[in-house]
N, C-alpha and C. Protein backbone atom coordinates (compact mmCIF):
# COMPACT_ATOMS: atom_id res chain seq x y z
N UNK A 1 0.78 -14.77 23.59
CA UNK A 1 1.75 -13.76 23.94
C UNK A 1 3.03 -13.93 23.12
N UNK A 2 3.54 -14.77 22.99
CA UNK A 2 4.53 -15.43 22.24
C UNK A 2 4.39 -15.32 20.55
N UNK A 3 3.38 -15.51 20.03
CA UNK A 3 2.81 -15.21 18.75
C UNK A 3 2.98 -13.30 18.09
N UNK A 4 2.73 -13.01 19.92
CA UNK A 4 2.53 -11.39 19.60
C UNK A 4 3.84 -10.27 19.81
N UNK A 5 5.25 -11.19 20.72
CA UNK A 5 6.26 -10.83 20.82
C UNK A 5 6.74 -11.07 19.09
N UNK A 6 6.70 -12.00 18.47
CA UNK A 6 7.37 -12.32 17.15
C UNK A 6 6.73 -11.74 15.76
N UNK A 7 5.31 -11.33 16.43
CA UNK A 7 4.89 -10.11 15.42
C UNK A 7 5.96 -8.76 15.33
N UNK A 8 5.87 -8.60 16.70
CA UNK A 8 6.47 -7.12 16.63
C UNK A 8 8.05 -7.57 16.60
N UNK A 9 8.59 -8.59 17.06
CA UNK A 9 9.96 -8.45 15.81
C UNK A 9 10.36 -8.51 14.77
N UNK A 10 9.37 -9.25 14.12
CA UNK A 10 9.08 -9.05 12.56
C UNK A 10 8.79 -7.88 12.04
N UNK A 11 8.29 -7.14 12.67
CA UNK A 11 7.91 -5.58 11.99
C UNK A 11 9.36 -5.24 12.50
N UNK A 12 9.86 -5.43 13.50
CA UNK A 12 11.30 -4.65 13.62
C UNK A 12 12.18 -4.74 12.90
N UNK A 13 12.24 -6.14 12.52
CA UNK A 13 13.08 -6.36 11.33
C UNK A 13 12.82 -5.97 9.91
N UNK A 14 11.68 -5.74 9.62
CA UNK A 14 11.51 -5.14 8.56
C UNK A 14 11.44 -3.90 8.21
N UNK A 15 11.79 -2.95 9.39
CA UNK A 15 11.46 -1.36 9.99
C UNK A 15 12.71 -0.67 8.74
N UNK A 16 12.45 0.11 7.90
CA UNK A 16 13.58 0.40 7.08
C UNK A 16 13.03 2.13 7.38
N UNK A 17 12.23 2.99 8.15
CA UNK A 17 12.23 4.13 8.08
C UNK A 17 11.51 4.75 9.13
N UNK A 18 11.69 6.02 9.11
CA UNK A 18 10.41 6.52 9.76
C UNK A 18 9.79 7.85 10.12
N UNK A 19 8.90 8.27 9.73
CA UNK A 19 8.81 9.46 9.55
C UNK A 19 7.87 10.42 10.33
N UNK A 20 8.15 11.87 10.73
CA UNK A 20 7.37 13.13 11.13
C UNK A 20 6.55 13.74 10.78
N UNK A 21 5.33 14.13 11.31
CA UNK A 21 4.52 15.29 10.53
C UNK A 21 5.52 16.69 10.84
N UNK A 22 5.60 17.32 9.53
CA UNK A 22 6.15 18.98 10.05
C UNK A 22 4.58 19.60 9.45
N UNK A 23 4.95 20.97 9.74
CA UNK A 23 3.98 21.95 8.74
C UNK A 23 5.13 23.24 8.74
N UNK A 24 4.81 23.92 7.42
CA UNK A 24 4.99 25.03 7.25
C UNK A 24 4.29 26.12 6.54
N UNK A 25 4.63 27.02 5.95
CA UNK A 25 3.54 28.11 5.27
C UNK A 25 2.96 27.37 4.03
N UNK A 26 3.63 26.43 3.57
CA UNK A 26 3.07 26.01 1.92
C UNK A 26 2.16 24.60 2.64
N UNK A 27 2.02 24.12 3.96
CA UNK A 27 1.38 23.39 4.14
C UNK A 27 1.96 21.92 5.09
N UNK A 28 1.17 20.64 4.70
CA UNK A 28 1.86 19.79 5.79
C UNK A 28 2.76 18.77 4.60
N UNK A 29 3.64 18.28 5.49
CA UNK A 29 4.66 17.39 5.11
C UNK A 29 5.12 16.31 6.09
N UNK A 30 6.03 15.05 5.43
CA UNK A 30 6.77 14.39 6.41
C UNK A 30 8.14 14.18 5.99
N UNK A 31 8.77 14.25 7.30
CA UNK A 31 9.90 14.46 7.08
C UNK A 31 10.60 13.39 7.92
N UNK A 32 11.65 12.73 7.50
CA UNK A 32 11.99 11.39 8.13
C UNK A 32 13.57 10.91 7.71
N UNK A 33 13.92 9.86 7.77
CA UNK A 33 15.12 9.08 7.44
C UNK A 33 14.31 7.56 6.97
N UNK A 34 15.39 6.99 5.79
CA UNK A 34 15.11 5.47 5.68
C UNK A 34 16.66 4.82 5.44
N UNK A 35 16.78 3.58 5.82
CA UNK A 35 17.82 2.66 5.73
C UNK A 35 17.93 2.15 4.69
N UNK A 36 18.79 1.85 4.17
CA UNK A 36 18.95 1.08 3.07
C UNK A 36 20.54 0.46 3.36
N UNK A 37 20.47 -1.02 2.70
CA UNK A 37 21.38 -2.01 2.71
C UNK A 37 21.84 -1.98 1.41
N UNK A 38 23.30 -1.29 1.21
CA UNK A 38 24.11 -1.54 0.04
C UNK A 38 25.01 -2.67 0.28
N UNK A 39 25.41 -4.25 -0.04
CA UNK A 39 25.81 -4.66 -0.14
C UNK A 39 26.29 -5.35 1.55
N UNK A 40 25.58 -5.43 2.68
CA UNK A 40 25.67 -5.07 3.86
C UNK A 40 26.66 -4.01 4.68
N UNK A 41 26.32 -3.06 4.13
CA UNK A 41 26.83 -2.16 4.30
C UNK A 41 24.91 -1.03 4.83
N UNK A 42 24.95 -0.67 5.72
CA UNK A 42 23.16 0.13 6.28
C UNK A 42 23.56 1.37 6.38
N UNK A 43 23.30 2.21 4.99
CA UNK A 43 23.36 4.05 5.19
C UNK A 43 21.87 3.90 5.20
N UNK A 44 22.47 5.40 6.03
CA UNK A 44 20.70 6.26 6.45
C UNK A 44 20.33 7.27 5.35
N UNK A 45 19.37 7.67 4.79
CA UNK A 45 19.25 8.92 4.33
C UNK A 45 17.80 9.60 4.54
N UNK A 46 18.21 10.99 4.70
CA UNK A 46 17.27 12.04 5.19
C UNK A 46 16.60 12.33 4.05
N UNK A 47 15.45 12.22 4.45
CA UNK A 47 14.26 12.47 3.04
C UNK A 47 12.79 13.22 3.79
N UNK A 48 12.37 13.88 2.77
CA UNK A 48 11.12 14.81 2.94
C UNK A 48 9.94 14.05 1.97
N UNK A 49 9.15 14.22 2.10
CA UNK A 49 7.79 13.75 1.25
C UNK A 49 6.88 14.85 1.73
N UNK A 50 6.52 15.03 -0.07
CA UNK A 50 5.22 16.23 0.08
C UNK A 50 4.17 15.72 -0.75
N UNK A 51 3.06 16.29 -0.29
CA UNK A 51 1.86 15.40 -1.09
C UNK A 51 2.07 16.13 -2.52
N UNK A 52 1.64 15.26 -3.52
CA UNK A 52 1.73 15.76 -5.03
C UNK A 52 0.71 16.76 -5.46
N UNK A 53 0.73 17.92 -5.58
CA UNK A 53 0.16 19.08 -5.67
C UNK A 53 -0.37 18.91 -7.24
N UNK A 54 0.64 18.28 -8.19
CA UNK A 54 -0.30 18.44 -9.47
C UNK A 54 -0.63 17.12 -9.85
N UNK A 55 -1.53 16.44 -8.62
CA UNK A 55 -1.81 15.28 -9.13
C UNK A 55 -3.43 15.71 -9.64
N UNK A 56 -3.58 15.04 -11.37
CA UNK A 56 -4.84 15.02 -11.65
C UNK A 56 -5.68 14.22 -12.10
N UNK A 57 -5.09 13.15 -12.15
CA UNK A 57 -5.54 11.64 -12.47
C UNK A 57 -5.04 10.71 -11.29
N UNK A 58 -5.77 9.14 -11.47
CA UNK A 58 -5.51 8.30 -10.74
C UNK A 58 -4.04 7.42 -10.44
N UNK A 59 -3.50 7.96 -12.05
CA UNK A 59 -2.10 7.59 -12.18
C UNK A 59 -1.02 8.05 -11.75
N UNK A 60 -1.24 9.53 -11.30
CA UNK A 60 0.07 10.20 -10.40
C UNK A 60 0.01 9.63 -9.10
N UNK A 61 1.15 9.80 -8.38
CA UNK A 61 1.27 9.60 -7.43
C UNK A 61 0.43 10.40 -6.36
N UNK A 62 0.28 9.68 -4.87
CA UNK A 62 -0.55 11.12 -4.18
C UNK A 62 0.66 12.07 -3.30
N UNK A 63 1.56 11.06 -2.58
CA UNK A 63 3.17 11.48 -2.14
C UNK A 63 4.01 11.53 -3.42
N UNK A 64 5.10 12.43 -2.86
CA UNK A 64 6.63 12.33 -3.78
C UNK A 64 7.61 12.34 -2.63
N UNK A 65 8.90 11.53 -2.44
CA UNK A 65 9.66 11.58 -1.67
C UNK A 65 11.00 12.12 -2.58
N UNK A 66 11.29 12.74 -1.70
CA UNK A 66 12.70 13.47 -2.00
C UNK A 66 13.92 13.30 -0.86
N UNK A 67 15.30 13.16 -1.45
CA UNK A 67 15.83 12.92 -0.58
C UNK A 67 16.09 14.72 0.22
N UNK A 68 16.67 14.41 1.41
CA UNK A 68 16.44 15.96 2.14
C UNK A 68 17.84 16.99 1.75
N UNK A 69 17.28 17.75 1.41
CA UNK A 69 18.69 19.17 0.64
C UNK A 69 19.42 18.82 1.56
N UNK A 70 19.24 19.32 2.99
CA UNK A 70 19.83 19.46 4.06
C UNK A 70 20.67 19.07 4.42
N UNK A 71 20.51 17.42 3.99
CA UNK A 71 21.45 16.47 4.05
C UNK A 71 22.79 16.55 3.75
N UNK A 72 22.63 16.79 1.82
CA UNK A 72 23.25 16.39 1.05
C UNK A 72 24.39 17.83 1.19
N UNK A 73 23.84 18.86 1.57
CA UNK A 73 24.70 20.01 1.57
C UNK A 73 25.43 20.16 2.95
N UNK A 74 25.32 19.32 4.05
CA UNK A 74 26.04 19.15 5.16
C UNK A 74 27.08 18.12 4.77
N UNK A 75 26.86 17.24 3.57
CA UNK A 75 27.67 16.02 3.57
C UNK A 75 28.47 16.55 2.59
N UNK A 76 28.31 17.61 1.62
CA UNK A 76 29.22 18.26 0.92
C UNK A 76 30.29 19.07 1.42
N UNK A 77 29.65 19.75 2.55
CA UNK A 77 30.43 20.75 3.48
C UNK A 77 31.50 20.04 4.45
N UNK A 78 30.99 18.82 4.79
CA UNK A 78 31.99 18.20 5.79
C UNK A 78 33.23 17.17 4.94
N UNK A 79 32.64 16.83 3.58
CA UNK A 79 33.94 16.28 2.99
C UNK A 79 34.44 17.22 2.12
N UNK A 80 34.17 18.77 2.01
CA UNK A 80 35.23 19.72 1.55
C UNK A 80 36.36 19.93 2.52
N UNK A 81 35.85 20.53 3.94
CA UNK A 81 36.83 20.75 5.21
C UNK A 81 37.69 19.63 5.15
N UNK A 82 36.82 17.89 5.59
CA UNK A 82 37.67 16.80 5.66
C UNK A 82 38.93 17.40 4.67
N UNK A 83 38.89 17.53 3.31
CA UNK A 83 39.96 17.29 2.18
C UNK A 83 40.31 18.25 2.26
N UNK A 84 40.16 19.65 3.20
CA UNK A 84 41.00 21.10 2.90
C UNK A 84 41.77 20.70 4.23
N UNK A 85 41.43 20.10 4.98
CA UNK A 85 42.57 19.27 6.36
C UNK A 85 43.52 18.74 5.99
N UNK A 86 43.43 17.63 5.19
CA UNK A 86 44.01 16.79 4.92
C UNK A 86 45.62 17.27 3.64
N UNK A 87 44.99 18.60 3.04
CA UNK A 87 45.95 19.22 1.60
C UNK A 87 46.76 19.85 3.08
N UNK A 88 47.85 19.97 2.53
CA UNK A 88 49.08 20.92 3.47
C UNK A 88 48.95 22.58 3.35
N UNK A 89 48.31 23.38 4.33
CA UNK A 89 48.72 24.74 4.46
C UNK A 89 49.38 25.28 3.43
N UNK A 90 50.39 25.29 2.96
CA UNK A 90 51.39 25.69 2.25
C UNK A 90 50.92 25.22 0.56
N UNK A 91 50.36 24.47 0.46
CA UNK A 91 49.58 24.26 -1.02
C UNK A 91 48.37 24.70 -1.12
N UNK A 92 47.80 25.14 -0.34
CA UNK A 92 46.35 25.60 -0.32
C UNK A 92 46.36 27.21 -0.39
């Protein structure tokens, strides 16, 4: 039992993501977040993976991960406002 508690904290500790089945009209996908450690510093980022559509050899990949649009255009939008707060009325 003890052997099998320290399995599964070992996978916890090594847990850096995790991901969803979606589907939509072009088909299935996963869609998820993974962690990453810059310098101990732990950002999250939102990422999609779609299976590789022009894979035709053994050498392409069968996934491609991408980080998620969604993300990156909410994090654009919230540090424009942040910095249109922050400029004074009267200069803007």
């Amino acid at each position: 039992m003890l052997e099998e508690q320290n399995t599964k904290s070992d996978w916890k500790q090594r847990e850096i993501g995790a991901f969803w089945t979606k589907s939509s009209s072009n088909g299935k996908y996963l869609s998820g977040s993974i962690e990453i450690d810059e310098l101990g510093v732990k950002k999250k980022i939102r990422v999609v993976m779609f299976p590789n559509k022009f894979k035709d050899n053994d050498k392409k990949p069968d996934y491609v991960l991408y980080e998620s649009k969604d993300s990156q255009e909410n994090n654009v939008s919230s540090q424009a406002e942040t910095k249109k707060e922050k400029i004074p009325e009267t200069l803007v």
